[in-house]
Structures are given as structure tokens and as C-alpha cells.
PDB file of N, CA and C in Angstrom:
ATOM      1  N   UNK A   1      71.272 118.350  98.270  1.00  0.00           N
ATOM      2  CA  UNK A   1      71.899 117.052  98.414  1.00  0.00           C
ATOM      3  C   UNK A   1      72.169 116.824  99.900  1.00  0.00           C
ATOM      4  N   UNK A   2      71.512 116.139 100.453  1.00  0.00           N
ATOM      5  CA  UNK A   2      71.332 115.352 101.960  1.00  0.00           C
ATOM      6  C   UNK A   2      71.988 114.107 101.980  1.00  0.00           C
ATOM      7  N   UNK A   3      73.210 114.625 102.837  1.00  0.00           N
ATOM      8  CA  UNK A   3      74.225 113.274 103.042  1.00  0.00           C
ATOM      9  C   UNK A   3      73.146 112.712 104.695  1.00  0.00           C
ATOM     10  N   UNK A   4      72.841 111.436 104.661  1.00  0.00           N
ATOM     11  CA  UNK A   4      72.456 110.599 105.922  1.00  0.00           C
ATOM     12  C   UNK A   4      73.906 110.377 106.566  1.00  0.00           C
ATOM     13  N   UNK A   5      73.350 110.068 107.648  1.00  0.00           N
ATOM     14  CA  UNK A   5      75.134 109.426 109.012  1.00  0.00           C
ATOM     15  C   UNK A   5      75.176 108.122 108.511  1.00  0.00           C
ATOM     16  N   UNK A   6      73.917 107.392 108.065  1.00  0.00           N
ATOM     17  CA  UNK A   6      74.832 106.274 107.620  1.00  0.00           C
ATOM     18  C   UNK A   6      75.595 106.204 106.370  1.00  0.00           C
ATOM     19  N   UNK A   7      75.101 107.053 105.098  1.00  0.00           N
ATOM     20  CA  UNK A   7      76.433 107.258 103.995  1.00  0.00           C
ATOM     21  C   UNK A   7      77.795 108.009 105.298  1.00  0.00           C
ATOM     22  N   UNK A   8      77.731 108.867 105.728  1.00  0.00           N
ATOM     23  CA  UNK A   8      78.688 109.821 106.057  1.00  0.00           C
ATOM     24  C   UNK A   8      79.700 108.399 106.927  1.00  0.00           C
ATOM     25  N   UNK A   9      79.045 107.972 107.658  1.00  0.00           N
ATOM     26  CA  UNK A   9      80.049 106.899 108.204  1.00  0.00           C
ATOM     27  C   UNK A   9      80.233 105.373 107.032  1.00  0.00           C
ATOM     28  N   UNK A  10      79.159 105.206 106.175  1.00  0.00           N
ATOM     29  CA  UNK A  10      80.430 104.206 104.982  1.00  0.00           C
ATOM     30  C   UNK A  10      81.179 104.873 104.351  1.00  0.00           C
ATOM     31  N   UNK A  11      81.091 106.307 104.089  1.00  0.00           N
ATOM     32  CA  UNK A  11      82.328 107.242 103.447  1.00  0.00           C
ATOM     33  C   UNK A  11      83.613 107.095 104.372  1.00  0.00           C
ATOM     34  N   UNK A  12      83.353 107.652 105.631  1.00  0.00           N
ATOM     35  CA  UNK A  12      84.588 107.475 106.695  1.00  0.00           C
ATOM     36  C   UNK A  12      84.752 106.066 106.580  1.00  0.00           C
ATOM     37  N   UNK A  13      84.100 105.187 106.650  1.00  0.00           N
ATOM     38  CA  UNK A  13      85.227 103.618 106.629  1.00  0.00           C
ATOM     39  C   UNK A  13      85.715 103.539 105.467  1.00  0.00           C
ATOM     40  N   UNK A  14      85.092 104.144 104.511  1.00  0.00           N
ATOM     41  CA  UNK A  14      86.144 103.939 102.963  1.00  0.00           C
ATOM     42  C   UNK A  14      86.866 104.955 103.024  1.00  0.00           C
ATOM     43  N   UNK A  15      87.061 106.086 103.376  1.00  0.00           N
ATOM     44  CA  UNK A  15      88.459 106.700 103.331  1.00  0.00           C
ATOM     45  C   UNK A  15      89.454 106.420 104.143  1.00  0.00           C
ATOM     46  N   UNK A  16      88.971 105.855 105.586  1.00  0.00           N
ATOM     47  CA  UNK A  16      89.598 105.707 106.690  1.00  0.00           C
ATOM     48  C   UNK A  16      90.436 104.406 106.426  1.00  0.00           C
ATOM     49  N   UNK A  17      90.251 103.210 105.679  1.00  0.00           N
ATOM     50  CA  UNK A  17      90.106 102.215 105.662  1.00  0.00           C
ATOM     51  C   UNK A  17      89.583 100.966 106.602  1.00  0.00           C
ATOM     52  N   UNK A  18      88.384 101.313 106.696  1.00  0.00           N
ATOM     53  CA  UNK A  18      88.059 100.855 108.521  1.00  0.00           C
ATOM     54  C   UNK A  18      87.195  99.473 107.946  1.00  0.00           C
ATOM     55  N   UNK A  19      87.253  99.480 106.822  1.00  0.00           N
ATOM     56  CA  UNK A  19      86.292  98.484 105.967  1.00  0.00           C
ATOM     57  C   UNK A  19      86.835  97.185 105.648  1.00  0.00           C
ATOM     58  N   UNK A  20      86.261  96.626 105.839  1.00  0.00           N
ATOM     59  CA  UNK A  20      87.307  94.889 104.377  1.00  0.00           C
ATOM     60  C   UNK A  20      87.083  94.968 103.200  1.00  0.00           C
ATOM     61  N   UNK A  21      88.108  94.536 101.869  1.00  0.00           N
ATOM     62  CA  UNK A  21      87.808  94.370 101.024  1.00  0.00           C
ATOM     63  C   UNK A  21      87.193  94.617 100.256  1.00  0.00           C
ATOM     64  N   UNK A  22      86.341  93.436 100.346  1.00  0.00           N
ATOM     65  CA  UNK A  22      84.859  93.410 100.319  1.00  0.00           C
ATOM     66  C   UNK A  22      83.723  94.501 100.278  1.00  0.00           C
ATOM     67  N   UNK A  23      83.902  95.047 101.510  1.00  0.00           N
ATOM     68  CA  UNK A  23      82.744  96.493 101.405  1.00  0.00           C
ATOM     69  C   UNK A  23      83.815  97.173 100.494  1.00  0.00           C
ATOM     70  N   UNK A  24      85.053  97.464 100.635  1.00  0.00           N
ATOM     71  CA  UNK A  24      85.405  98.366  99.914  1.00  0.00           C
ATOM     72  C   UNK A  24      85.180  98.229  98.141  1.00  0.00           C
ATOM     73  N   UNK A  25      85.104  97.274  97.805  1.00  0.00           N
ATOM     74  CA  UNK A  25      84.696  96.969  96.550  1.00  0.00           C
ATOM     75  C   UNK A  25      83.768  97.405  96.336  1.00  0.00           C
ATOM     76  N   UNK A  26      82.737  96.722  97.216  1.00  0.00           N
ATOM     77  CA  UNK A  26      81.226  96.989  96.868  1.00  0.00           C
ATOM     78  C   UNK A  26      80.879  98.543  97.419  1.00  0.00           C
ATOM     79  N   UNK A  27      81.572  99.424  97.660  1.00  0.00           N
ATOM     80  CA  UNK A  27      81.425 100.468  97.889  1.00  0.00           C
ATOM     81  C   UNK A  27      81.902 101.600  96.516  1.00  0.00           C
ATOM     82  N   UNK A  28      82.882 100.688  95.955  1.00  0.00           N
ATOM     83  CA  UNK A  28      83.752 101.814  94.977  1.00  0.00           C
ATOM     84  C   UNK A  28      82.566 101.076  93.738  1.00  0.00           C
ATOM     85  N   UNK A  29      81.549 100.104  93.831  1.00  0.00           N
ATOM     86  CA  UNK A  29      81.011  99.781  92.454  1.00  0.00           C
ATOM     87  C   UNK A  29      79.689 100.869  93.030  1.00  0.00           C
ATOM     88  N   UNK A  30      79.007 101.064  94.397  1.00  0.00           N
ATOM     89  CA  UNK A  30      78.559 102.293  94.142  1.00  0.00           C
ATOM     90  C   UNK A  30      78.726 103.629  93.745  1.00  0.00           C
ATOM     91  N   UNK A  31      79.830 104.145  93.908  1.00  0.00           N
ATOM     92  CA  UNK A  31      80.140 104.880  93.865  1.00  0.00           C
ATOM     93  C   UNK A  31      80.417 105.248  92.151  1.00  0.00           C
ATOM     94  N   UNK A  32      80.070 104.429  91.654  1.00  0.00           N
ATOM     95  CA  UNK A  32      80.249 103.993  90.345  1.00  0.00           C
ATOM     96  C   UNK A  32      78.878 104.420  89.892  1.00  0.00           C
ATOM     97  N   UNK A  33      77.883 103.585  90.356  1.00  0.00           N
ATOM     98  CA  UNK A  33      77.100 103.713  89.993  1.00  0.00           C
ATOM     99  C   UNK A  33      75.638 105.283  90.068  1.00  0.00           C
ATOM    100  N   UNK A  34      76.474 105.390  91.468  1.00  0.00           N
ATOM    101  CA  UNK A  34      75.897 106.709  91.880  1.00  0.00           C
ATOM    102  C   UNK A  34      76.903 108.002  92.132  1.00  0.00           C
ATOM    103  N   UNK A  35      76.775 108.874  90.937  1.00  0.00           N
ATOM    104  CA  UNK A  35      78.075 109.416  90.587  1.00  0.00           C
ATOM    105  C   UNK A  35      78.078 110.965  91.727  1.00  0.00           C
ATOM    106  N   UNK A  36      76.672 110.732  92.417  1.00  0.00           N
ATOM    107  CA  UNK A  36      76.701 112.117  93.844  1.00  0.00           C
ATOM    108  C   UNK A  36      77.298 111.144  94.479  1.00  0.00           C
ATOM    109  N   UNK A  37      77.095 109.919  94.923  1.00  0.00           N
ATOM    110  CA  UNK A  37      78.188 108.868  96.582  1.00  0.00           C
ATOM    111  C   UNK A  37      79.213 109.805  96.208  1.00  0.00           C
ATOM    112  N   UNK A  38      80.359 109.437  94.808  1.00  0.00           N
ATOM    113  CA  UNK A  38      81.478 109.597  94.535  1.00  0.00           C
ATOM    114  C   UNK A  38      81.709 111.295  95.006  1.00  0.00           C
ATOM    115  N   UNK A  39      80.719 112.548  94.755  1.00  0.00           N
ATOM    116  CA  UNK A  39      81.066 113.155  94.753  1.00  0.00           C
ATOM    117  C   UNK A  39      81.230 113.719  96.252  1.00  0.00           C
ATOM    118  N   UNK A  40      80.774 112.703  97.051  1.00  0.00           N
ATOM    119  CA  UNK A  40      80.365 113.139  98.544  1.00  0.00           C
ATOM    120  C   UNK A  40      81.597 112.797  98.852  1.00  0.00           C
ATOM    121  N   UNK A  41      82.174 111.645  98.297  1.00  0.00           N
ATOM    122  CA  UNK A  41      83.362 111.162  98.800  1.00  0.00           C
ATOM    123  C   UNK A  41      84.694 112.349  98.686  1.00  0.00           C
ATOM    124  N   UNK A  42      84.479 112.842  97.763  1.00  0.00           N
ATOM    125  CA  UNK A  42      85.935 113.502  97.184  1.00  0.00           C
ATOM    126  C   UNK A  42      85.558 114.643  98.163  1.00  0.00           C
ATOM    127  N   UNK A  43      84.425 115.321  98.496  1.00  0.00           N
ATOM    128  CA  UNK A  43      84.114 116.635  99.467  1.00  0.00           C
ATOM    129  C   UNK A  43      84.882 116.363 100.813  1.00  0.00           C
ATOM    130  N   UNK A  44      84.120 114.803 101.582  1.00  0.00           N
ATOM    131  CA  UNK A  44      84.817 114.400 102.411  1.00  0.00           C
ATOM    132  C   UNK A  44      86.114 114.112 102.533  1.00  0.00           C
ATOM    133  N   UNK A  45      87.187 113.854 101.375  1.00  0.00           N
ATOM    134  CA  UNK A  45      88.374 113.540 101.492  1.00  0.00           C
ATOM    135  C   UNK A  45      88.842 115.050 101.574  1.00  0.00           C
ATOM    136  N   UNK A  46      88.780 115.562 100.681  1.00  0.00           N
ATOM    137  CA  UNK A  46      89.273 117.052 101.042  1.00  0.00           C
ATOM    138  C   UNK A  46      89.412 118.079 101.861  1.00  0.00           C
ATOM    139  N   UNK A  47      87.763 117.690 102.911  1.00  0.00           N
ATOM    140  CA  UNK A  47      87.860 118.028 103.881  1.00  0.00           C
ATOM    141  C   UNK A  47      88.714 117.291 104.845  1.00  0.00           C
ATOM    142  N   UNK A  48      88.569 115.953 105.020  1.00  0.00           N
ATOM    143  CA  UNK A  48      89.928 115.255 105.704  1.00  0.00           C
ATOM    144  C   UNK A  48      90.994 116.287 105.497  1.00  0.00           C
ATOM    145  N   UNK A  49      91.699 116.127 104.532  1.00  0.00           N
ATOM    146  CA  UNK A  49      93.366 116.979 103.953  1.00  0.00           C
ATOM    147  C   UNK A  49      93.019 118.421 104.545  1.00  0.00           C
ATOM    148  N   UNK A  50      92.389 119.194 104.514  1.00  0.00           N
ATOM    149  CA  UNK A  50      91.834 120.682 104.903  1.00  0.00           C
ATOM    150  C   UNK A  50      92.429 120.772 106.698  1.00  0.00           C
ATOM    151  N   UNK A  51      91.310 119.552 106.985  1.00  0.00           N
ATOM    152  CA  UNK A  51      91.498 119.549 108.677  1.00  0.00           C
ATOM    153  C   UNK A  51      93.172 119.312 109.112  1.00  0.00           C
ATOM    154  N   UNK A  52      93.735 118.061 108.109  1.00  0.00           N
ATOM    155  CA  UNK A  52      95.439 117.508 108.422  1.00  0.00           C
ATOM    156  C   UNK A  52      96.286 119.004 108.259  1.00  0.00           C
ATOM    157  N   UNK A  53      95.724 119.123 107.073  1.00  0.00           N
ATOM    158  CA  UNK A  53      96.865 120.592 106.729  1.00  0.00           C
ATOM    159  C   UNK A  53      96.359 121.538 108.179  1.00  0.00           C
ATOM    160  N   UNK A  54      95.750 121.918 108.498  1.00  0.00           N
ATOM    161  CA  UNK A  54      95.432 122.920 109.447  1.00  0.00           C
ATOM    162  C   UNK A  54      95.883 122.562 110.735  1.00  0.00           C
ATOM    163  N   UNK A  55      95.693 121.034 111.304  1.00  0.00           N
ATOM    164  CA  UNK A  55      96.386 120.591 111.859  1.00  0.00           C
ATOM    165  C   UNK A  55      97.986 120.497 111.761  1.00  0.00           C
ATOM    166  N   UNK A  56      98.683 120.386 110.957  1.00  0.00           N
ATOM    167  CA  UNK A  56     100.034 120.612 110.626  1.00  0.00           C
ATOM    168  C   UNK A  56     100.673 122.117 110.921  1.00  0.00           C
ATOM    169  N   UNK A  57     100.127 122.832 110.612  1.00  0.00           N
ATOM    170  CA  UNK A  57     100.265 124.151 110.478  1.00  0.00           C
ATOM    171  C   UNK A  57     100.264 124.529 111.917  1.00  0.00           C
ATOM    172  N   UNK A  58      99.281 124.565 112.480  1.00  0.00           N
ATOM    173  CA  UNK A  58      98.794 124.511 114.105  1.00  0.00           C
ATOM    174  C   UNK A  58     100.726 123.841 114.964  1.00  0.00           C
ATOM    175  N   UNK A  59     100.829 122.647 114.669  1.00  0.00           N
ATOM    176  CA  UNK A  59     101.546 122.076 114.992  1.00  0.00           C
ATOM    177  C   UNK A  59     103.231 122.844 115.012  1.00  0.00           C
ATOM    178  N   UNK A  60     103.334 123.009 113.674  1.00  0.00           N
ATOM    179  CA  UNK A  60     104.735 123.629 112.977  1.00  0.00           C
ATOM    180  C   UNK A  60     104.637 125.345 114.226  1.00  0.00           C
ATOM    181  N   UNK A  61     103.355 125.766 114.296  1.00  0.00           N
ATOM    182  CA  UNK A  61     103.202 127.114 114.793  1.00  0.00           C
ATOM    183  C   UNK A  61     103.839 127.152 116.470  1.00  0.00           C
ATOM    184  N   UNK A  62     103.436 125.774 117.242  1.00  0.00           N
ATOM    185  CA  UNK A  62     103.833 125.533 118.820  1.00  0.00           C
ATOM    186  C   UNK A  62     105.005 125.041 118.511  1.00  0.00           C
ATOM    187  N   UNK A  63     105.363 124.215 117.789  1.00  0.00           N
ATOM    188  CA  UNK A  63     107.002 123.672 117.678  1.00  0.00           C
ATOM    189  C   UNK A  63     107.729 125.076 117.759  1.00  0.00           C
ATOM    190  N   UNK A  64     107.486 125.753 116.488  1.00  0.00           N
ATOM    191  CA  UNK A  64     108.514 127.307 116.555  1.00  0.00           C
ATOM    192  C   UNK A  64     108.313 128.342 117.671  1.00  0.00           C
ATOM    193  N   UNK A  65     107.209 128.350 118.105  1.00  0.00           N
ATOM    194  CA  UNK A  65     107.041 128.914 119.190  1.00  0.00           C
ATOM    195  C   UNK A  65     107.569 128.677 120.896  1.00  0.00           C
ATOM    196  N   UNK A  66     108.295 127.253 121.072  1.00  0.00           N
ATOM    197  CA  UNK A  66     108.724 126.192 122.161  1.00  0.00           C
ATOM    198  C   UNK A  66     110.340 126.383 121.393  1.00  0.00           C
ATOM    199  N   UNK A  67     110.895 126.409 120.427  1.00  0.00           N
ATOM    200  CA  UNK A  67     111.612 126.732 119.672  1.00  0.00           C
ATOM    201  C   UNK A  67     112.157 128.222 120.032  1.00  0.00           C
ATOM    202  N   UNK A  68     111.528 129.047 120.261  1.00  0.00           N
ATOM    203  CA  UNK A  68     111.970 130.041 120.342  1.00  0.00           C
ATOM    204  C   UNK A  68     112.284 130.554 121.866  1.00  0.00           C
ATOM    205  N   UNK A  69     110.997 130.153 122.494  1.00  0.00           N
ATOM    206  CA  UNK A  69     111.528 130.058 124.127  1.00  0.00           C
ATOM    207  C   UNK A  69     112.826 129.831 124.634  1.00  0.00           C
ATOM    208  N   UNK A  70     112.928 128.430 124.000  1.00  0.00           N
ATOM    209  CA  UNK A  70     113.819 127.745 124.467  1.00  0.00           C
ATOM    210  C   UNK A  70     115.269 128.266 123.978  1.00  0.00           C
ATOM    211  N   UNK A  71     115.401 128.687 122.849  1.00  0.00           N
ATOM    212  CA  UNK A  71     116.785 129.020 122.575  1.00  0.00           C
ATOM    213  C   UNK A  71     116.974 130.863 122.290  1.00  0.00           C
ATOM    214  N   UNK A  72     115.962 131.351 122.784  1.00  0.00           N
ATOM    215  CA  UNK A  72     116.133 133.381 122.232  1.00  0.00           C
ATOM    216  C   UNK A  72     115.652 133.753 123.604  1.00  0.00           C
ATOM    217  N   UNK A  73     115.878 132.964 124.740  1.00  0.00           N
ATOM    218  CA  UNK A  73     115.166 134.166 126.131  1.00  0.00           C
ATOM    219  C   UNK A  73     116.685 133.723 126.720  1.00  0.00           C
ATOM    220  N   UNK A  74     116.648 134.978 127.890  1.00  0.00           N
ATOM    221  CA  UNK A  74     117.438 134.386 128.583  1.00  0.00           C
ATOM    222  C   UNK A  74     117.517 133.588 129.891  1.00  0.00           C
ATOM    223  N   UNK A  75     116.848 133.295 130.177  1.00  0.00           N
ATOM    224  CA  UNK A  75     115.642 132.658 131.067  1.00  0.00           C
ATOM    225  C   UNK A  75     116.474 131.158 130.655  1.00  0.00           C
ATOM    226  N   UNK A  76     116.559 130.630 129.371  1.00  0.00           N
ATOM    227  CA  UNK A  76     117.228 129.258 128.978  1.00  0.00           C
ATOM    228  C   UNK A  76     118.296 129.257 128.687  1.00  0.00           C
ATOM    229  N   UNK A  77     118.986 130.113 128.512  1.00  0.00           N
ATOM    230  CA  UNK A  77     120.538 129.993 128.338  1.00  0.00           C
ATOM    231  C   UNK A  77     121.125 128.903 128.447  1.00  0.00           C
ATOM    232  N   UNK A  78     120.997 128.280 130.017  1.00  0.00           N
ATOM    233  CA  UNK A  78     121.750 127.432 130.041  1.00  0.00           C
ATOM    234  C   UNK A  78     121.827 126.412 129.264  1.00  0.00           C
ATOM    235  N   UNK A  79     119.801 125.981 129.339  1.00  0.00           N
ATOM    236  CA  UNK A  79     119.793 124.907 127.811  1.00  0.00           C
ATOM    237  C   UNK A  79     120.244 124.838 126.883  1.00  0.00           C
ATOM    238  N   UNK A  80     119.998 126.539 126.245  1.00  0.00           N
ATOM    239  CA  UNK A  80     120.513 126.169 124.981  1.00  0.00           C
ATOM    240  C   UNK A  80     122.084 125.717 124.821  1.00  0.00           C
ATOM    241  N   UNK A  81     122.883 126.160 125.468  1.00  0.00           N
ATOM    242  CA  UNK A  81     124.194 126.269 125.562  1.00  0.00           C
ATOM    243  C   UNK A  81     124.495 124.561 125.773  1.00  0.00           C
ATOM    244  N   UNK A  82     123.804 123.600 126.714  1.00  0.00           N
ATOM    245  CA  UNK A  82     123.972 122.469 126.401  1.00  0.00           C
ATOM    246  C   UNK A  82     124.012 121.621 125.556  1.00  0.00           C
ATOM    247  N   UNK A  83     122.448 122.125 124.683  1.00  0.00           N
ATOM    248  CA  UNK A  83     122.431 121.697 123.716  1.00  0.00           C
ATOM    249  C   UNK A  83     123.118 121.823 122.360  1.00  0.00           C
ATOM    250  N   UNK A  84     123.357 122.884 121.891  1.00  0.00           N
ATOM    251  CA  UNK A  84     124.640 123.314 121.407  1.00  0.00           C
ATOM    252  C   UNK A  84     126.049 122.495 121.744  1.00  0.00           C
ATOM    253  N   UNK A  85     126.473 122.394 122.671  1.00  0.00           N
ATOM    254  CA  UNK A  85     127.662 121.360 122.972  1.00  0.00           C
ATOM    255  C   UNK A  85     126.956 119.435 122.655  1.00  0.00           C
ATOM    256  N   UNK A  86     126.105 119.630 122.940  1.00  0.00           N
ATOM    257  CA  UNK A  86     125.908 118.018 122.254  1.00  0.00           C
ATOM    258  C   UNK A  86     126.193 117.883 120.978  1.00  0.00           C
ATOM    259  N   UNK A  87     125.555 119.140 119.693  1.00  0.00           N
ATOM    260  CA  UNK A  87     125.921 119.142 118.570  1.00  0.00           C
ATOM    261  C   UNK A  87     127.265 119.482 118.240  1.00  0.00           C
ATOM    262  N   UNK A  88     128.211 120.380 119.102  1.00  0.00           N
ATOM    263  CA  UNK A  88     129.748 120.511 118.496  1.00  0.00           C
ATOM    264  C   UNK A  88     130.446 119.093 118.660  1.00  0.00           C
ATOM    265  N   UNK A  89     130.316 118.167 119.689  1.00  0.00           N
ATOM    266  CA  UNK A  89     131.337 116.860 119.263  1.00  0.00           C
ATOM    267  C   UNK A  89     131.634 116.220 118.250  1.00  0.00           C
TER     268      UNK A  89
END
């Protein structure tokens, strides 16, 4: 099963919503009709969510890590200690 760039990019405007209406209709009655479109679609959405989650994760990993700098060395003390007094008032 050989996805072309031009399905792969009307898939991305129908998940993305980059489409009008219109195509999107006439996209979900293919997808109807050709029950591999549909299945290309759901591969591609999942992979979307795959990449977000990994991206998230990635994200949560430098937050705690800038997180930890900042308030467990002593190098920041002082910060943290400021910041801390913003939250006791």
C-alpha cells in the first residue's frame, strides 16, 4: 500500500484542518468509499498523537530538569529563596 504526497498532504489538510468544508466533506465521502484512504488516515492521526505525546514528554523532561537547577544547586539559592517569599504572602 503506496501512500502518494498528494493523498499524504489531503490527509494532513483533513486532520490538520487546513481544508474548507467542502473538501472536508468530500474527503470524509472518500474515505467512505475507499476504506484503505480511511485507513491511511487513522495511521496518520496516530502518528500525529505518537509525535505530540513524545513531544510532551521531551518537554515535561527540560521543565523538571530547569526545575531542578533552579531550586536543588546551590549556585541558585538566592532564587529560590525569592521565589519562595513571593509564595509565603
Amino acid at each position: 500500500m503506496k501512500t502518494s504526497l498528494n493523498e499524504l498532504r489531503l490527509i494532513e489538510d483533513y486532520l490538520l484542518s487546513h481544508s474548507e468544508d467542502g473538501e472536508n466533506c468530500l474527503f470524509a465521502a472518500k474515505m467512505i468509499l475507499q476504506p484503505q484512504l480511511g485507513e491511511q488516515v487513522y495511521w496518520q492521526k496516530k502518528t500525529y498523537q505518537v509525535v505530540e505525546d513524545y513531544g510532551r514528554k521531551q518537554l515535561k523532561m527540560e521543565i523538571e530538569k530547569i526545575h531542578d537547577t533552579l531550586f536543588n544547586t546551590v549556585k541558585h539559592q538566592t532564587f529560590r529563596q525569592r521565589i519562595m517569599r513571593m509564595f509565603n504572602k
